[in-house]
N, C-alpha and C. Protein backbone atom coordinates (compact mmCIF):
# COMPACT_ATOMS: atom_id res chain seq x y z
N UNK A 1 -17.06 95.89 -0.87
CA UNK A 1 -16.30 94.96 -0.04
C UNK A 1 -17.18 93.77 0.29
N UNK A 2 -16.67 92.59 0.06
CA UNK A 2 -17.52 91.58 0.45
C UNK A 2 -17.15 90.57 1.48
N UNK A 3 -17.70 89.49 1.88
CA UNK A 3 -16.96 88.82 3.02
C UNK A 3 -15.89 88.71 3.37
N UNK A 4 -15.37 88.01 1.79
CA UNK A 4 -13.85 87.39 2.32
C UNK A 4 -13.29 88.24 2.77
N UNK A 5 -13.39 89.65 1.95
CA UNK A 5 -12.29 90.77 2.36
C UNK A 5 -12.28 91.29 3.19
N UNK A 6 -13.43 91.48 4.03
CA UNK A 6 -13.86 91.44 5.67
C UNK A 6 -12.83 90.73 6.23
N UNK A 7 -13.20 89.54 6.38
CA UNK A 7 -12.45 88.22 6.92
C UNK A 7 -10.69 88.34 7.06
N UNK A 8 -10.81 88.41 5.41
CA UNK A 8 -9.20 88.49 5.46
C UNK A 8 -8.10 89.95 5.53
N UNK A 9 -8.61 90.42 5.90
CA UNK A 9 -8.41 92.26 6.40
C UNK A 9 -8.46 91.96 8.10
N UNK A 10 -9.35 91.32 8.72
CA UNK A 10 -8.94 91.16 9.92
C UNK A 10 -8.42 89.82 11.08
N UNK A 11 -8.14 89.08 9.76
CA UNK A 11 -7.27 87.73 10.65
C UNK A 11 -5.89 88.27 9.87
N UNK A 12 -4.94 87.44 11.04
CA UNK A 12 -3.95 87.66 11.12
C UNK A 12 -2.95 86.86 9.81
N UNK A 13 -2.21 87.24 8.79
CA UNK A 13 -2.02 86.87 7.88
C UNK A 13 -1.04 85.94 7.86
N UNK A 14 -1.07 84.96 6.97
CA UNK A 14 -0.39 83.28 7.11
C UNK A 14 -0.88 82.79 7.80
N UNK A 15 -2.32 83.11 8.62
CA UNK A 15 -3.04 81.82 9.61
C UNK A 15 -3.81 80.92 8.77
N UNK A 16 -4.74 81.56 7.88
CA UNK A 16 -5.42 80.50 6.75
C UNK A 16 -5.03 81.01 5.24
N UNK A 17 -4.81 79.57 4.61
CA UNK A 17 -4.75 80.49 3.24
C UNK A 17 -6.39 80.51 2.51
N UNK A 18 -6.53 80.92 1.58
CA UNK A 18 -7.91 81.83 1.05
C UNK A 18 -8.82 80.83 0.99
N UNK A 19 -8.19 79.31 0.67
CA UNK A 19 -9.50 78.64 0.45
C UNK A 19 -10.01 77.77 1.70
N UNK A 20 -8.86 78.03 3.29
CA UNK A 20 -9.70 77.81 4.09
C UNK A 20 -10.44 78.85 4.65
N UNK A 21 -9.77 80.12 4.16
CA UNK A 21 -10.85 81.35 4.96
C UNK A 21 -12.28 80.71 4.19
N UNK A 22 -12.41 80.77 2.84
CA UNK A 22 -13.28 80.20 1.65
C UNK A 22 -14.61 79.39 2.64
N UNK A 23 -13.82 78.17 2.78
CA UNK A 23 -14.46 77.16 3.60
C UNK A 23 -15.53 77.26 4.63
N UNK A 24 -14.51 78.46 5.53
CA UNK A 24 -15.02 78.86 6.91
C UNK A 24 -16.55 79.64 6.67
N UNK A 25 -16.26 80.70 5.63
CA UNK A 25 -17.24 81.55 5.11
C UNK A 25 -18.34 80.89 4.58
N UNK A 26 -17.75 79.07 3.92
CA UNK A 26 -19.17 78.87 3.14
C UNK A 26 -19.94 78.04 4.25
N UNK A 27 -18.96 77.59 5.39
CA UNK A 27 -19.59 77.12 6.48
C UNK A 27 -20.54 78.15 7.28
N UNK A 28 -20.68 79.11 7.39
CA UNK A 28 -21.24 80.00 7.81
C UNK A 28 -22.60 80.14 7.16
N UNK A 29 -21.98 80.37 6.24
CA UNK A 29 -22.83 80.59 5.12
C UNK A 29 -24.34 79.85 5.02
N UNK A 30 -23.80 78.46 5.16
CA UNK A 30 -25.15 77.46 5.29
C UNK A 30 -25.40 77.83 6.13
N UNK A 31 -24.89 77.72 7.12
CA UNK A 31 -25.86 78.09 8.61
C UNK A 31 -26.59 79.19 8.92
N UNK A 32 -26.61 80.44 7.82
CA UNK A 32 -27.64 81.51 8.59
C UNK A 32 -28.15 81.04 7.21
N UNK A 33 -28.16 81.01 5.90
CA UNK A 33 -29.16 80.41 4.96
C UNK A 33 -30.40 78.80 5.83
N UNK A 34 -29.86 78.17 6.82
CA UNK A 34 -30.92 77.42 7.44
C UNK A 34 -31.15 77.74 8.41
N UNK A 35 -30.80 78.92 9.04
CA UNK A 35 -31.61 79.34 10.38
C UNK A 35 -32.42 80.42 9.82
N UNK A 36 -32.36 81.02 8.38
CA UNK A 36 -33.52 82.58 7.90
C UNK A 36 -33.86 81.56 7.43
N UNK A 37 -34.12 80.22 6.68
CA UNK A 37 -34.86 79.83 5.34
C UNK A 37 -34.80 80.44 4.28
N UNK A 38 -33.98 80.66 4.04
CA UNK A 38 -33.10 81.51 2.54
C UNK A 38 -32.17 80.52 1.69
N UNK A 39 -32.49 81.11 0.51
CA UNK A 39 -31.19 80.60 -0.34
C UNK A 39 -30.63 81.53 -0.45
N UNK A 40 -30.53 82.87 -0.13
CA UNK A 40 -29.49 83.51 -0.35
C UNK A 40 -29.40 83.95 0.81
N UNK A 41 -28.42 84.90 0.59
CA UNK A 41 -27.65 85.69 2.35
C UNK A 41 -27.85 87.67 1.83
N UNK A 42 -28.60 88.19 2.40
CA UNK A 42 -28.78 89.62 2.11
C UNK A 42 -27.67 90.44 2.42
N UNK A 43 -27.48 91.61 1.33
CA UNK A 43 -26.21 92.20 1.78
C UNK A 43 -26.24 93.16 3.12
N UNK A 44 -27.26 93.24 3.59
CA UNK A 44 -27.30 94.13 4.81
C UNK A 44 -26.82 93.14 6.06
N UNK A 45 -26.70 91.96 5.32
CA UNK A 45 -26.05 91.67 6.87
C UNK A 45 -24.71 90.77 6.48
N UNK A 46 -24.16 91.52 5.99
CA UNK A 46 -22.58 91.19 5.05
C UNK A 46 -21.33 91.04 6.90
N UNK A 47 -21.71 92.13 7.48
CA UNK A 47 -21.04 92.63 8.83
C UNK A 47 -21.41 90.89 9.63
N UNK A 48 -22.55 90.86 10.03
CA UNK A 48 -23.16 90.24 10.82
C UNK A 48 -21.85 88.53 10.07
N UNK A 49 -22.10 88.06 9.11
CA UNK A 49 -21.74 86.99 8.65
C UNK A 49 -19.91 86.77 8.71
N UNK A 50 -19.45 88.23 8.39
CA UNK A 50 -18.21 88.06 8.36
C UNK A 50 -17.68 88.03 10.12
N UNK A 51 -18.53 88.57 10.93
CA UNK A 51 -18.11 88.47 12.51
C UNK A 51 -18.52 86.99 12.82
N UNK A 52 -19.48 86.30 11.78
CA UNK A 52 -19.36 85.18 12.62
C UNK A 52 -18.50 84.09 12.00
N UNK A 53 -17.79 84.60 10.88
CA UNK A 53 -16.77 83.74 10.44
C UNK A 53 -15.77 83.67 11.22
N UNK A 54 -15.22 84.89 11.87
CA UNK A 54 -14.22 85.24 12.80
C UNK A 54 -14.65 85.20 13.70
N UNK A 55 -15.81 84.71 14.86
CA UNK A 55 -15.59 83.70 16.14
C UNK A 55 -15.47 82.65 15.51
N UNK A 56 -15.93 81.72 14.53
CA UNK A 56 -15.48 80.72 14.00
C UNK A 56 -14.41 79.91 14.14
N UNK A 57 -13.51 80.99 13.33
CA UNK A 57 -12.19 80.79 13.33
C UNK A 57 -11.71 81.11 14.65
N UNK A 58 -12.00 82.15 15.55
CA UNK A 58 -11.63 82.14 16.81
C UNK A 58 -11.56 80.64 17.65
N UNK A 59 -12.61 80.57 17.95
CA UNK A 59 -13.16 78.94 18.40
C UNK A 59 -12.03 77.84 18.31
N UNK A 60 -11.94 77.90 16.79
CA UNK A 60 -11.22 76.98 16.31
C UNK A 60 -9.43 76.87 16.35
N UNK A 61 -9.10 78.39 16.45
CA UNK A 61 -7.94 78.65 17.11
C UNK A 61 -7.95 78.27 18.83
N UNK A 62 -8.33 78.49 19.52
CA UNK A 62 -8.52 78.42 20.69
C UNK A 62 -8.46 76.60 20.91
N UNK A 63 -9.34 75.56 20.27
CA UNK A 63 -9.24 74.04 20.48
C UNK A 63 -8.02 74.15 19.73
N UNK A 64 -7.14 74.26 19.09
CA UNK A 64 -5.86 73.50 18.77
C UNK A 64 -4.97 74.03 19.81
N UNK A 65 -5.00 74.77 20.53
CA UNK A 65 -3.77 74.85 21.80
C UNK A 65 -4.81 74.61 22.91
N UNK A 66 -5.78 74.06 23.41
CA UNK A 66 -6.48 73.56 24.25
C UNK A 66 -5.81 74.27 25.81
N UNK A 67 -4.63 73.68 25.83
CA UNK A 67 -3.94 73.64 27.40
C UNK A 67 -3.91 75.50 27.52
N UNK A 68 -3.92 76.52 26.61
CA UNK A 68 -3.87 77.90 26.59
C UNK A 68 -5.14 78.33 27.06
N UNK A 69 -6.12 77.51 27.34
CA UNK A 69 -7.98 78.17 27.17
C UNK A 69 -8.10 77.23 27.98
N UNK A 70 -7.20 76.70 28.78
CA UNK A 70 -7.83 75.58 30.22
C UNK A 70 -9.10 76.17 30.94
N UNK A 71 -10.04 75.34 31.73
CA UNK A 71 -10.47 75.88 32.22
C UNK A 71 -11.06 74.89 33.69
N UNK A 72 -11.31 75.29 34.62
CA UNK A 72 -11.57 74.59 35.97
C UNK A 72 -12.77 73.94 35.43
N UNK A 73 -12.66 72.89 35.75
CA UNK A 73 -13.96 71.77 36.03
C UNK A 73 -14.65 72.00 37.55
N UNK A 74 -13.63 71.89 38.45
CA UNK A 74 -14.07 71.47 39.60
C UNK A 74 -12.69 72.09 40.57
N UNK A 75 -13.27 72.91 41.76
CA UNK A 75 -12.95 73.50 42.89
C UNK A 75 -13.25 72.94 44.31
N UNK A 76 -12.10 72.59 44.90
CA UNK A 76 -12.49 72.10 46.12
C UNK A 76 -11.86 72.74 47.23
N UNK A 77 -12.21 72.99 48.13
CA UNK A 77 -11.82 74.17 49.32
C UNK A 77 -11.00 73.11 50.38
N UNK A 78 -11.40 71.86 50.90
CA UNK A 78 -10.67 71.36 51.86
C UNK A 78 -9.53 70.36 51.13
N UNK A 79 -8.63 71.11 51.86
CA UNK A 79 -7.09 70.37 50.88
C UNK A 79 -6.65 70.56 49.66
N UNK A 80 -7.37 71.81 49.40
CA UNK A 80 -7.20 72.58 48.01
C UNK A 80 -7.29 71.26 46.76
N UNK A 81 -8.24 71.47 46.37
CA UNK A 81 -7.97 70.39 45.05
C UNK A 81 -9.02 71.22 43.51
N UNK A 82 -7.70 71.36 42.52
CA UNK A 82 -8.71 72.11 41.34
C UNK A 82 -8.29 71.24 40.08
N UNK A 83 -9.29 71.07 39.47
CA UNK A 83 -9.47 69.91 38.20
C UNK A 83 -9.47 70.59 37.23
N UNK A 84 -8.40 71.13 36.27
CA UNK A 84 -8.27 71.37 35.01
C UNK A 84 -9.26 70.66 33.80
N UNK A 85 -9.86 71.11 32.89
CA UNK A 85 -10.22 70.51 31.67
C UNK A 85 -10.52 72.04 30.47
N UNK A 86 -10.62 71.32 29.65
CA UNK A 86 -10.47 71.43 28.25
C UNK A 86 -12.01 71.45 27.58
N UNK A 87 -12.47 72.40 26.88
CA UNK A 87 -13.83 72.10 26.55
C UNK A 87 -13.39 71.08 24.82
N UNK A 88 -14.50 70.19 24.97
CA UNK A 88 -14.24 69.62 23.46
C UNK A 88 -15.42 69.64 23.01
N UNK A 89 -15.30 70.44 21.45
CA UNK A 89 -16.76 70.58 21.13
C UNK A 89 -16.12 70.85 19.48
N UNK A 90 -17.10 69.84 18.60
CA UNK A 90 -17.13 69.89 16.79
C UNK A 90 -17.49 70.62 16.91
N UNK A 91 -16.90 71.10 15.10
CA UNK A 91 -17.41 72.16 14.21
C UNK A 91 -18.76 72.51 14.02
N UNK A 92 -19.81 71.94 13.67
CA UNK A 92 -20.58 71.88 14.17
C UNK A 92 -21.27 73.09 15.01
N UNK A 93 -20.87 72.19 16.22
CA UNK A 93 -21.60 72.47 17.49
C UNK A 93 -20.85 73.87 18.19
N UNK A 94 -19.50 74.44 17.47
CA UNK A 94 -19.53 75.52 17.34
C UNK A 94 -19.77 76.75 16.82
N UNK A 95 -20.15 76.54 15.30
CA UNK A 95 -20.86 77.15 14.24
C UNK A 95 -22.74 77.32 15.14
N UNK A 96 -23.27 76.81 15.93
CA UNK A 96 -24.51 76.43 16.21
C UNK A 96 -24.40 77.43 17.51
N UNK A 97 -23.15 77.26 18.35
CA UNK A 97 -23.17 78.28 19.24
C UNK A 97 -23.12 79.80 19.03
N UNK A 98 -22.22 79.78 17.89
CA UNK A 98 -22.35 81.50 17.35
C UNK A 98 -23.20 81.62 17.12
N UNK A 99 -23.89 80.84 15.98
CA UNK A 99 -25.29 81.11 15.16
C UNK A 99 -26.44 81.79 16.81
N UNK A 100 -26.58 81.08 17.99
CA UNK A 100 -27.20 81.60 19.15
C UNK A 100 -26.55 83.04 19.55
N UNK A 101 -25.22 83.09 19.13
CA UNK A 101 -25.08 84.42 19.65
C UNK A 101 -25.61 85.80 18.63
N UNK A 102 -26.12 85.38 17.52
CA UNK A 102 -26.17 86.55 17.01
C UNK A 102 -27.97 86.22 16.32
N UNK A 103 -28.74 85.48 17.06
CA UNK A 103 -30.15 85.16 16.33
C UNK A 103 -30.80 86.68 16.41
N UNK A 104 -30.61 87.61 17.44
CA UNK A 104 -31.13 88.57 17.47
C UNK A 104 -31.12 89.19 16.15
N UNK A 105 -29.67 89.29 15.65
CA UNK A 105 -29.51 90.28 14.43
C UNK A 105 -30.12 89.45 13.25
N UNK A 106 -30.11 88.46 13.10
CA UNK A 106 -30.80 87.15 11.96
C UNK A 106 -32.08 87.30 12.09
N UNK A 107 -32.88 87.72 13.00
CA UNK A 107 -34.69 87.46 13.18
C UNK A 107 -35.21 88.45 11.78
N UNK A 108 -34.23 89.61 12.33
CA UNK A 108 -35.04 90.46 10.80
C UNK A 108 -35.30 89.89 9.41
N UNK A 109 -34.32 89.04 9.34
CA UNK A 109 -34.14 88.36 8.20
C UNK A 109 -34.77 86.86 7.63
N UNK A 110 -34.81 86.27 8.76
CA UNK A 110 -35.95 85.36 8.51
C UNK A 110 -37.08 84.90 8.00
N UNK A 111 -37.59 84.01 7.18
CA UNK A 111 -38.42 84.41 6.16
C UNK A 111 -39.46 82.56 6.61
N UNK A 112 -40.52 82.94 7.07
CA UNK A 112 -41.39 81.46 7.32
C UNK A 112 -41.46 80.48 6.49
N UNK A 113 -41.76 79.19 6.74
CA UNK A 113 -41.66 77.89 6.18
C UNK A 113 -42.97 77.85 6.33
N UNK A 114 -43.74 77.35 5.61
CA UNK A 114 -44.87 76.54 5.93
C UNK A 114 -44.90 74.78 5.16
């Protein structure tokens, strides 16, 4: 079993077709190949890559209905006043946040630059 089929075994079917799951995966993909210094991606961490395709795609579900994932800016106690917002954050800079959530499981794998 390899990524995609990871991937596409547990998103919900008609949300992406194969060559944006494709996409998502090769987006990933670069990103733990430049956080180990690898050109390749080891199969022991096949799990690790396909969970972070799917916060990925989570993420990215979540900014297209924005107003569903509101969240308080700002709370004020006299005269009740609460400020709705919306986080806005690129691809990118969400691929970079997973990549932090899972460096623990990536360290094994890491390989030095000099």
């Amino acid at each position: 079993m390899n990524v995609f089929d990871i991937v596409k075994s547990k998103v919900q079917p008609d949300t992406f077709t194969g060559n944006e799951l494709l996409l998502k995966i090769e987006e990933v993909a670069q990103a733990i190949k430049t956080y180990c210094n690898r050109s390749d991606i080891p199969d022991d961490i096949k799990f690790v890559h396909a969970n972070m395709t799917l916060d990925l795609i989570n993420y990215e579900m979540k900014s297209m209905n924005p107003s569903d994932f509101a969240v308080a800016k700002s709370v004020k106690e006299g005269d009740v006043a609460v400020e709705i917002g919306t986080s806005s954050t690129t691809s990118e800079q969400m691929t970079m946040q997973i990549l932090t959530n899972y460096t623990s499981q990536l360290n094994r794998f890491r390989k030095l630059r000099w």
